[in-house]
N, C-alpha and C. Protein backbone atom coordinates (compact mmCIF):
# COMPACT_ATOMS: atom_id res chain seq x y z
N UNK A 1 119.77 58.20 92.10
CA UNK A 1 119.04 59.08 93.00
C UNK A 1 117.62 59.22 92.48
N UNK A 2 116.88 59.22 93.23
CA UNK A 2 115.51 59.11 93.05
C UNK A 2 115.12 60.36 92.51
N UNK A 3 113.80 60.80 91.54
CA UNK A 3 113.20 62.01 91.57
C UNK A 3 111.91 61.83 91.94
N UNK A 4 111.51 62.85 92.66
CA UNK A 4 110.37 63.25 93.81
C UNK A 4 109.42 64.45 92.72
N UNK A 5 107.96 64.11 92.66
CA UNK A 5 107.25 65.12 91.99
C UNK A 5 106.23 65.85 93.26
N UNK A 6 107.00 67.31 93.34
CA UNK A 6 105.78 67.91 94.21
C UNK A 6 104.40 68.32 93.68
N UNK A 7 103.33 68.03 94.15
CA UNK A 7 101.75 67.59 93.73
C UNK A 7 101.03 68.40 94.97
N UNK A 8 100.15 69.65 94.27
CA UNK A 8 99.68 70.62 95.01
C UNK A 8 98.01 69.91 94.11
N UNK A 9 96.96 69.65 95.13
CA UNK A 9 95.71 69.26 94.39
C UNK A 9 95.02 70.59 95.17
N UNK A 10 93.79 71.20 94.88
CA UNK A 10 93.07 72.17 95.17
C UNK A 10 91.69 71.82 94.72
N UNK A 11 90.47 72.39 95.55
CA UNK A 11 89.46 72.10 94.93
C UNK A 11 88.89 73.33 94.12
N UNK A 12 88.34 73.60 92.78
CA UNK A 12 88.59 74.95 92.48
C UNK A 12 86.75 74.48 91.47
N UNK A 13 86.05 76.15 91.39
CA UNK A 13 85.08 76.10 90.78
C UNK A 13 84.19 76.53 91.62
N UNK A 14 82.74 76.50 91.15
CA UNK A 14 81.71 76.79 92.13
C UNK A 14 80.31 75.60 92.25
N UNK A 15 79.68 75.48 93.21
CA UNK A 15 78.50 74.70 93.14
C UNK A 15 78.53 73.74 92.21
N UNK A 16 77.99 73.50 91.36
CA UNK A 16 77.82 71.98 90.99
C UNK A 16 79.20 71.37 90.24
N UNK A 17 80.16 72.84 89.92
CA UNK A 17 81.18 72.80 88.95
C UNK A 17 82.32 72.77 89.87
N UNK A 18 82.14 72.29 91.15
CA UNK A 18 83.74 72.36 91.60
C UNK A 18 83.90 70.95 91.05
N UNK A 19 85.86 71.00 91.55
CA UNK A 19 86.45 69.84 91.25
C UNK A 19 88.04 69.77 91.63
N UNK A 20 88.65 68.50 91.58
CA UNK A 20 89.84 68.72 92.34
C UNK A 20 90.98 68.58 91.16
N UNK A 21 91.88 69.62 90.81
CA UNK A 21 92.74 69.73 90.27
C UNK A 21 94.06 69.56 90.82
N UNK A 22 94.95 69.02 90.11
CA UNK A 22 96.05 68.77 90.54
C UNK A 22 97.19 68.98 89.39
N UNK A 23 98.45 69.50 90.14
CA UNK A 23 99.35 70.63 89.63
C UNK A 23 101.03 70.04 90.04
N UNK A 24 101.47 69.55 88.99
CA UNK A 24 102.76 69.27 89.61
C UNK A 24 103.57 70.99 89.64
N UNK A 25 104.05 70.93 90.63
CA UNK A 25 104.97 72.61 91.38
C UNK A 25 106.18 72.10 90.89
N UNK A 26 107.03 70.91 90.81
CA UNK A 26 108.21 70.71 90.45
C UNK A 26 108.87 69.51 90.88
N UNK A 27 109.85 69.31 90.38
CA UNK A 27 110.35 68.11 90.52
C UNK A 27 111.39 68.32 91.42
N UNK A 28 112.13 67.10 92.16
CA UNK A 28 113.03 67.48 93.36
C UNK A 28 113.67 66.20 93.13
N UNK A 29 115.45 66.37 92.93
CA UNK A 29 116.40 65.14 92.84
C UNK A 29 116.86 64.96 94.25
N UNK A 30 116.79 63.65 95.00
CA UNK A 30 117.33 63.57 96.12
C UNK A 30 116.78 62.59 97.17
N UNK A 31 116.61 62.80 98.77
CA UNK A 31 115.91 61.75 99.05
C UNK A 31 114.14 62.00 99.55
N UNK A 32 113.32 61.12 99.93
CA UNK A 32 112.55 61.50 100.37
C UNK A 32 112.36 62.97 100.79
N UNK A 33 113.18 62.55 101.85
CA UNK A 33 112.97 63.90 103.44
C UNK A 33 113.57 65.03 102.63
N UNK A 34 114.49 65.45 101.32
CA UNK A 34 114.83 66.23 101.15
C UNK A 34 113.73 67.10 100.59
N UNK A 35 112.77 66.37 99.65
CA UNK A 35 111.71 66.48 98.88
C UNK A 35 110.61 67.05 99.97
N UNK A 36 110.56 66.61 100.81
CA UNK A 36 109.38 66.79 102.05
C UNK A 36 109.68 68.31 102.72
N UNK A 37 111.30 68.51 102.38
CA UNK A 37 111.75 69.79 102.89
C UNK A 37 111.17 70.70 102.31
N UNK A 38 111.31 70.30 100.83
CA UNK A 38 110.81 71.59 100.05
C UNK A 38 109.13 71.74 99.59
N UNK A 39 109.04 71.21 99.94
CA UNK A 39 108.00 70.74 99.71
C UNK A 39 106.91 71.77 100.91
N UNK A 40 107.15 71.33 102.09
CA UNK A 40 107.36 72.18 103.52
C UNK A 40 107.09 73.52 103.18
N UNK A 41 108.34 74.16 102.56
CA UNK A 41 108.67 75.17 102.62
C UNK A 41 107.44 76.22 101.70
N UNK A 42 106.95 75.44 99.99
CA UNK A 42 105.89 75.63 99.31
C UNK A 42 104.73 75.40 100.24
N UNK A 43 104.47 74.70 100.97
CA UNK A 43 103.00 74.92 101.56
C UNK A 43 102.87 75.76 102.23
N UNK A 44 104.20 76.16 103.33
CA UNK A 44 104.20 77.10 103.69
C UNK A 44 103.93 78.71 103.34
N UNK A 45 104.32 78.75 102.18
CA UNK A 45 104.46 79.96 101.81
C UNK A 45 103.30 80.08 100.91
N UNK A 46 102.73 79.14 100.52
CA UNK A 46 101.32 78.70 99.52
C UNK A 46 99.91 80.07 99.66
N UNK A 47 100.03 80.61 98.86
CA UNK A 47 98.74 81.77 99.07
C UNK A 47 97.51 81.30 98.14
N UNK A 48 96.36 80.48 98.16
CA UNK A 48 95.42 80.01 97.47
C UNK A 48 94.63 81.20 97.15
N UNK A 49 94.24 81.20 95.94
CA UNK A 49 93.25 82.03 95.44
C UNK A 49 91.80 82.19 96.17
N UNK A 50 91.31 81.31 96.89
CA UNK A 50 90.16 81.43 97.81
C UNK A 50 90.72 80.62 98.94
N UNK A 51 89.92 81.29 100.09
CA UNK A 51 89.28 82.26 99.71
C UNK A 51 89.68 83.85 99.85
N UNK A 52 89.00 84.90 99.25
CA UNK A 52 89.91 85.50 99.48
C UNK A 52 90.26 86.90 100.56
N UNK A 53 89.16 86.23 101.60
CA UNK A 53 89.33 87.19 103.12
C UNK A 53 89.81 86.25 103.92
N UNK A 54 90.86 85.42 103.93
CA UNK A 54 90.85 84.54 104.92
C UNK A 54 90.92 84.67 106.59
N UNK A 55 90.22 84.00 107.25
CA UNK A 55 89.95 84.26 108.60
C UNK A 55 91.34 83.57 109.23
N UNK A 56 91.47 82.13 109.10
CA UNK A 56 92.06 81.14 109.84
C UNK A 56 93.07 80.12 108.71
N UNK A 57 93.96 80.43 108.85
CA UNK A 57 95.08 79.01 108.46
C UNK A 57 95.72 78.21 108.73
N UNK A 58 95.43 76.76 108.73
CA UNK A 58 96.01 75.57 109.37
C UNK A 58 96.79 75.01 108.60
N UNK A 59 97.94 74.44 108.37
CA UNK A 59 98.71 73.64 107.97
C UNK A 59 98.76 72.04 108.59
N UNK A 60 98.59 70.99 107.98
CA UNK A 60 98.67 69.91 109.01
C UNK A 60 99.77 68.91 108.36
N UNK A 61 100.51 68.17 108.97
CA UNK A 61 101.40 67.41 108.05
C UNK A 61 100.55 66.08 108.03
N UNK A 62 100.82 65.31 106.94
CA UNK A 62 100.26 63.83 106.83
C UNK A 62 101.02 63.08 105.99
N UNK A 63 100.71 61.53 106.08
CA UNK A 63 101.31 60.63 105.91
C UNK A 63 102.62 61.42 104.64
N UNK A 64 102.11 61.49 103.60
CA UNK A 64 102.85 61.91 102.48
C UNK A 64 103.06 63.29 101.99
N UNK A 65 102.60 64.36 102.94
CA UNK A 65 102.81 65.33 102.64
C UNK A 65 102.20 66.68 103.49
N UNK A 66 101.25 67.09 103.18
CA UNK A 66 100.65 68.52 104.25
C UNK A 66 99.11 68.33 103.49
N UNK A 67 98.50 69.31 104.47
CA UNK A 67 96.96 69.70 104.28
C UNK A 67 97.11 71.26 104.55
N UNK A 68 96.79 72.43 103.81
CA UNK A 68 96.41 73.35 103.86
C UNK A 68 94.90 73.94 104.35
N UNK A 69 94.63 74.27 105.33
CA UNK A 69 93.39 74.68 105.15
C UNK A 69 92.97 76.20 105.57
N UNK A 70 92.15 76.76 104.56
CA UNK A 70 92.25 77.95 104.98
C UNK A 70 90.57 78.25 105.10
N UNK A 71 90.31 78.86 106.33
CA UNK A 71 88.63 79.33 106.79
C UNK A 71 88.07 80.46 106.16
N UNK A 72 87.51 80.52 104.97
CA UNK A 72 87.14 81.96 105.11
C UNK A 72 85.64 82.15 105.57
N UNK A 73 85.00 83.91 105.10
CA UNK A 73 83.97 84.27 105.81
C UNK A 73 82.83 82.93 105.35
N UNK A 74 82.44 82.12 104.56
CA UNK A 74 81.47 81.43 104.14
C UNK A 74 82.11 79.70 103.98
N UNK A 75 82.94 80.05 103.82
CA UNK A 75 83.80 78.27 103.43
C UNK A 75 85.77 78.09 103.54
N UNK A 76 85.52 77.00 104.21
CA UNK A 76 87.10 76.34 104.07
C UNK A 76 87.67 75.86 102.94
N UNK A 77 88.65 76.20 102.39
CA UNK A 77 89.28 75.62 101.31
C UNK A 77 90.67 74.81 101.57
N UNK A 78 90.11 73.63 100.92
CA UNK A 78 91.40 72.81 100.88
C UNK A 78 92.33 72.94 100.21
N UNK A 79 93.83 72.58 100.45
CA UNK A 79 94.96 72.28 99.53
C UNK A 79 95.41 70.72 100.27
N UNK A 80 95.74 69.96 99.50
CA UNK A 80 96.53 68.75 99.93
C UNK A 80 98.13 68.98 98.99
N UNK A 81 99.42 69.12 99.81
CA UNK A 81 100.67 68.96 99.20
C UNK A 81 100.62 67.50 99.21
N UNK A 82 101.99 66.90 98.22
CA UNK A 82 102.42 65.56 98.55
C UNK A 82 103.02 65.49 97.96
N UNK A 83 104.53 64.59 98.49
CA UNK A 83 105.28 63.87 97.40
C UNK A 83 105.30 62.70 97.02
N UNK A 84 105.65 62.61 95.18
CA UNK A 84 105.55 60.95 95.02
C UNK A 84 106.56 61.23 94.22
N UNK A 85 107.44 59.46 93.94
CA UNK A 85 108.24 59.18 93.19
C UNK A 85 107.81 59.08 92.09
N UNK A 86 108.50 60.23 90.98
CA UNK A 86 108.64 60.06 89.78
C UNK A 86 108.99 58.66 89.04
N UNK A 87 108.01 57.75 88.17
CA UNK A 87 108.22 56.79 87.80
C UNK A 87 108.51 57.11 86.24
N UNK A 88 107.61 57.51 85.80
CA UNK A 88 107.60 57.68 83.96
C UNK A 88 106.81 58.96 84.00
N UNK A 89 108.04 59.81 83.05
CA UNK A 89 106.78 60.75 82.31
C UNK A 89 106.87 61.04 80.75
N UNK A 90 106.25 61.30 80.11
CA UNK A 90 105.84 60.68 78.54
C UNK A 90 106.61 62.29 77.94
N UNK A 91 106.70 63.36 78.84
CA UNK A 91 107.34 64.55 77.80
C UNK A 91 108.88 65.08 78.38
N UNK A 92 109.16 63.72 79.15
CA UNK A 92 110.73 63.98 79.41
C UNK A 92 111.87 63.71 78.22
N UNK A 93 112.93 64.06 78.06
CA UNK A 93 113.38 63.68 76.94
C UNK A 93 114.24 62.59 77.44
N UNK A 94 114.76 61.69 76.22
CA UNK A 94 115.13 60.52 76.81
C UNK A 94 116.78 60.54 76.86
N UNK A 95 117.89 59.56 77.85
CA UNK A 95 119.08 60.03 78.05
C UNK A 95 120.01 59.16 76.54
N UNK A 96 120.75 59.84 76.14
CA UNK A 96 120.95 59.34 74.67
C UNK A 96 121.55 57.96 74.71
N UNK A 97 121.29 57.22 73.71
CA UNK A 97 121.44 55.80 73.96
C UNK A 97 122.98 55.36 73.84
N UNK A 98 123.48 54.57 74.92
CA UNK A 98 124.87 53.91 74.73
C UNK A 98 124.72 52.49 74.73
N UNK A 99 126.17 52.06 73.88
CA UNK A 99 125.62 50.69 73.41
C UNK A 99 126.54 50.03 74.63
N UNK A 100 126.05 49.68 75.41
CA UNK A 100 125.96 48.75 76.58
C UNK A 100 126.67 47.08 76.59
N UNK A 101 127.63 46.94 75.06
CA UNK A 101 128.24 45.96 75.00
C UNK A 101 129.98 46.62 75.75
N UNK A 102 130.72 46.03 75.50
CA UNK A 102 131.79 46.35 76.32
C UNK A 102 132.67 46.23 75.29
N UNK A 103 133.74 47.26 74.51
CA UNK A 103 134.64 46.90 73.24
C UNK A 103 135.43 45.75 73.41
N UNK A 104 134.89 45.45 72.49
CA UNK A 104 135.86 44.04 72.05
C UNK A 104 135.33 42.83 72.81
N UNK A 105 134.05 42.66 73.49
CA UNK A 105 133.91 41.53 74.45
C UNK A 105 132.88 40.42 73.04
N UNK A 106 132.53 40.83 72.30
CA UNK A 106 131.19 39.95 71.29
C UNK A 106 130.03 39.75 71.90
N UNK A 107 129.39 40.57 72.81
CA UNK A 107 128.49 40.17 74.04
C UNK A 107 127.14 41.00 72.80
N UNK A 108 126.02 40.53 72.28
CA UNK A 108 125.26 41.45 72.48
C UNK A 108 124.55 42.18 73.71
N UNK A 109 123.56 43.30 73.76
CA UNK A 109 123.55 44.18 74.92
C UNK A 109 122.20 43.32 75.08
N UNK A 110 122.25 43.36 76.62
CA UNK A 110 121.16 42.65 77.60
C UNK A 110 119.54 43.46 76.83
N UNK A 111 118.98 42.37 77.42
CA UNK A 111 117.17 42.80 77.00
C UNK A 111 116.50 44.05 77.79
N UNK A 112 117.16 44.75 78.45
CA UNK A 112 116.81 45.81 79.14
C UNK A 112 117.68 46.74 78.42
N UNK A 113 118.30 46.67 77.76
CA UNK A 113 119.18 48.26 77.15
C UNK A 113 118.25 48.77 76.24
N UNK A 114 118.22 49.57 76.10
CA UNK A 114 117.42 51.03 75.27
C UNK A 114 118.19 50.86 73.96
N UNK A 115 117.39 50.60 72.74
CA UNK A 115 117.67 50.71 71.24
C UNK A 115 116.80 51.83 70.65
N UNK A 116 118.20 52.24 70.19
CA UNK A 116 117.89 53.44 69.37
C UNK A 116 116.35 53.34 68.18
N UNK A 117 115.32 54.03 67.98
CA UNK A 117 114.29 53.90 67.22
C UNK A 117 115.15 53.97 65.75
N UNK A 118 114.22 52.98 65.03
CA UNK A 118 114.99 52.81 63.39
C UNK A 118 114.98 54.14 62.79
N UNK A 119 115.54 54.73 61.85
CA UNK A 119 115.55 55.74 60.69
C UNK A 119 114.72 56.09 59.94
N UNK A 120 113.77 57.03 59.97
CA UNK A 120 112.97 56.64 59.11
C UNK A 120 112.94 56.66 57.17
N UNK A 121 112.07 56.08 57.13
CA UNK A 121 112.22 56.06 55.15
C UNK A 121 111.82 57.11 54.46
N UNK A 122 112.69 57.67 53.92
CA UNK A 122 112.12 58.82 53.23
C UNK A 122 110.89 58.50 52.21
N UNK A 123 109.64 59.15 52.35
CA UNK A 123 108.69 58.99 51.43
C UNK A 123 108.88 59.47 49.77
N UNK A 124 108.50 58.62 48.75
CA UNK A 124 108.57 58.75 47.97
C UNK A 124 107.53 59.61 47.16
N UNK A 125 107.97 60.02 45.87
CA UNK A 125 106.93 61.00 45.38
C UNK A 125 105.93 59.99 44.82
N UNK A 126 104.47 60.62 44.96
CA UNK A 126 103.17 59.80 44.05
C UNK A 126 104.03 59.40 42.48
N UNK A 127 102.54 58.18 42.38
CA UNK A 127 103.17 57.85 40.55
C UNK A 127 102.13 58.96 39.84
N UNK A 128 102.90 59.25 38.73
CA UNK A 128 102.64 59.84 37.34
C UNK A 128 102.74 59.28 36.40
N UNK A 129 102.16 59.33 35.67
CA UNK A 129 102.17 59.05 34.08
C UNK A 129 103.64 59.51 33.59
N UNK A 130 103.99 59.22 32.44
CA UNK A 130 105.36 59.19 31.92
C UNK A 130 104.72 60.56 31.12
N UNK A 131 105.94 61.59 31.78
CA UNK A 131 105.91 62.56 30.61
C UNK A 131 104.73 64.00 31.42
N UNK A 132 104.47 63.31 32.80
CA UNK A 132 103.55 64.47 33.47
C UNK A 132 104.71 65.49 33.85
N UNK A 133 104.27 66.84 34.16
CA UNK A 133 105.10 67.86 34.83
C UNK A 133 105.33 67.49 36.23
N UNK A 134 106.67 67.66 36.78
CA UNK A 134 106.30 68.02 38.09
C UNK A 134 107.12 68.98 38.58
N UNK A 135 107.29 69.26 39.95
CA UNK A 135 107.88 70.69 40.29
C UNK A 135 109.06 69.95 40.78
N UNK A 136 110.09 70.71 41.35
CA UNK A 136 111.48 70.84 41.68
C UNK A 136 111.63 69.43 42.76
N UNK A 137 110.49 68.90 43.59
CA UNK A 137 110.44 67.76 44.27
C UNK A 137 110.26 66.75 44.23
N UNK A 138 109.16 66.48 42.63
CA UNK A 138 109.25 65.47 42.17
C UNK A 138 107.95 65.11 42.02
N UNK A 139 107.30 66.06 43.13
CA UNK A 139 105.45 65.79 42.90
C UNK A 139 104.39 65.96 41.65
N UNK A 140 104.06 65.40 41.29
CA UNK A 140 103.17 65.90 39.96
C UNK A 140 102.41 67.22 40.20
N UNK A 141 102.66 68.16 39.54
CA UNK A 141 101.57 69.47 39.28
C UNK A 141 100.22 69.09 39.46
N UNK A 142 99.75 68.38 38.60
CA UNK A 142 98.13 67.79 38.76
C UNK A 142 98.20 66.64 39.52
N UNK A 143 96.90 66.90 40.39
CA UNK A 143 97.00 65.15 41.41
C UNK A 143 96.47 64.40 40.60
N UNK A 144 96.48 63.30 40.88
CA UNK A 144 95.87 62.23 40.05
C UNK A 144 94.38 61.61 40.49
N UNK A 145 94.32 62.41 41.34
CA UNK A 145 92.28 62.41 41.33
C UNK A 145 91.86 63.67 40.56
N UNK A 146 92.19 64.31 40.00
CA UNK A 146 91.67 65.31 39.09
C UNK A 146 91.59 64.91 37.34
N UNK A 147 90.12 65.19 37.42
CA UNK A 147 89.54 64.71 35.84
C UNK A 147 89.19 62.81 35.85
N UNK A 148 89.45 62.54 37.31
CA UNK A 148 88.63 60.89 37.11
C UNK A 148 87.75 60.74 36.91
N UNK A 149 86.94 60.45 35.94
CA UNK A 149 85.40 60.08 35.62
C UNK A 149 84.10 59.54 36.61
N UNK A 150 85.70 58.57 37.72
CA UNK A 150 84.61 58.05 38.29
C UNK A 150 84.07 58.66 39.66
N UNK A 151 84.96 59.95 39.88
CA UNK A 151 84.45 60.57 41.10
C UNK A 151 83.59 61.58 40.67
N UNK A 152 82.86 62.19 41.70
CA UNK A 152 81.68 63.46 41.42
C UNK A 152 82.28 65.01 41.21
């Protein structure tokens, strides 16, 4: 089943500093038109920060989603809704890895299966001289850039 990201853009700022921001509202599992439902339903109910006497509000539907527009006493402000298919996002967590061979078949797993990232190596403590102190971890008390001649 597909996931659908609802995408509210606004133009926000003043004179030379506006600009168009864009805001994912949420994600939606299901199909298109289900996504478009809810989606619907948020524009609908959508109260924009400007302006903030509004005269006139239009809603318009389009290709991929709605247009908000609201008139006030000096200027119209836009909202564009829309949905798009969620392809990749970088702070989802990932689904835990299964090993994709089949018991007992000797198959390794196809070039598209997901491998687990290696383990990492535990870092070792700096070198010391034989016979330096160190504390309970293993690190030397004194670093070993202290008292080098050849630094300043």
């Amino acid at each position: 089943m597909a996931i659908w990201g609802l995408v509210a853009e606004a133009t926000v700022g003043l004179g030379e500093r506006k600009h168009t921001e864009a805001h994912v509202l949420t994600h939606v599992e299901g199909t298109r038109e289900e996504a478009l439902a809810v989606l619907e339903q948020r524009a609908r109910t959508h109260l924009p920060e400007h302006p903030r006497n509004p005269r006139r509000r239009r809603l318009l539907r389009t290709a991929d989603g709605f247009l908000l527009v609201v008139d006030g006493t000096w200027q119209s402000h836009a909202t564009r809704f829309s949905v798009a298919e969620l392809l990749e996002d970088s702070d989802r967590p990932l689904p835990p890895a299964r090993d994709e061979r089949e018991p007992g078949s000797g198959t390794e797993p196809g070039p598209g299966a997901r491998q687990s990232p290696p383990e990492p190596t535990p870092e070792t403590a700096p070198e010391a001289a034989p016979g330096e102190p160190r504390d309970e971890d293993g690190v030397p008390l004194r670093p070993s850039w202290l008292g080098r001649p050849d630094l300043p």
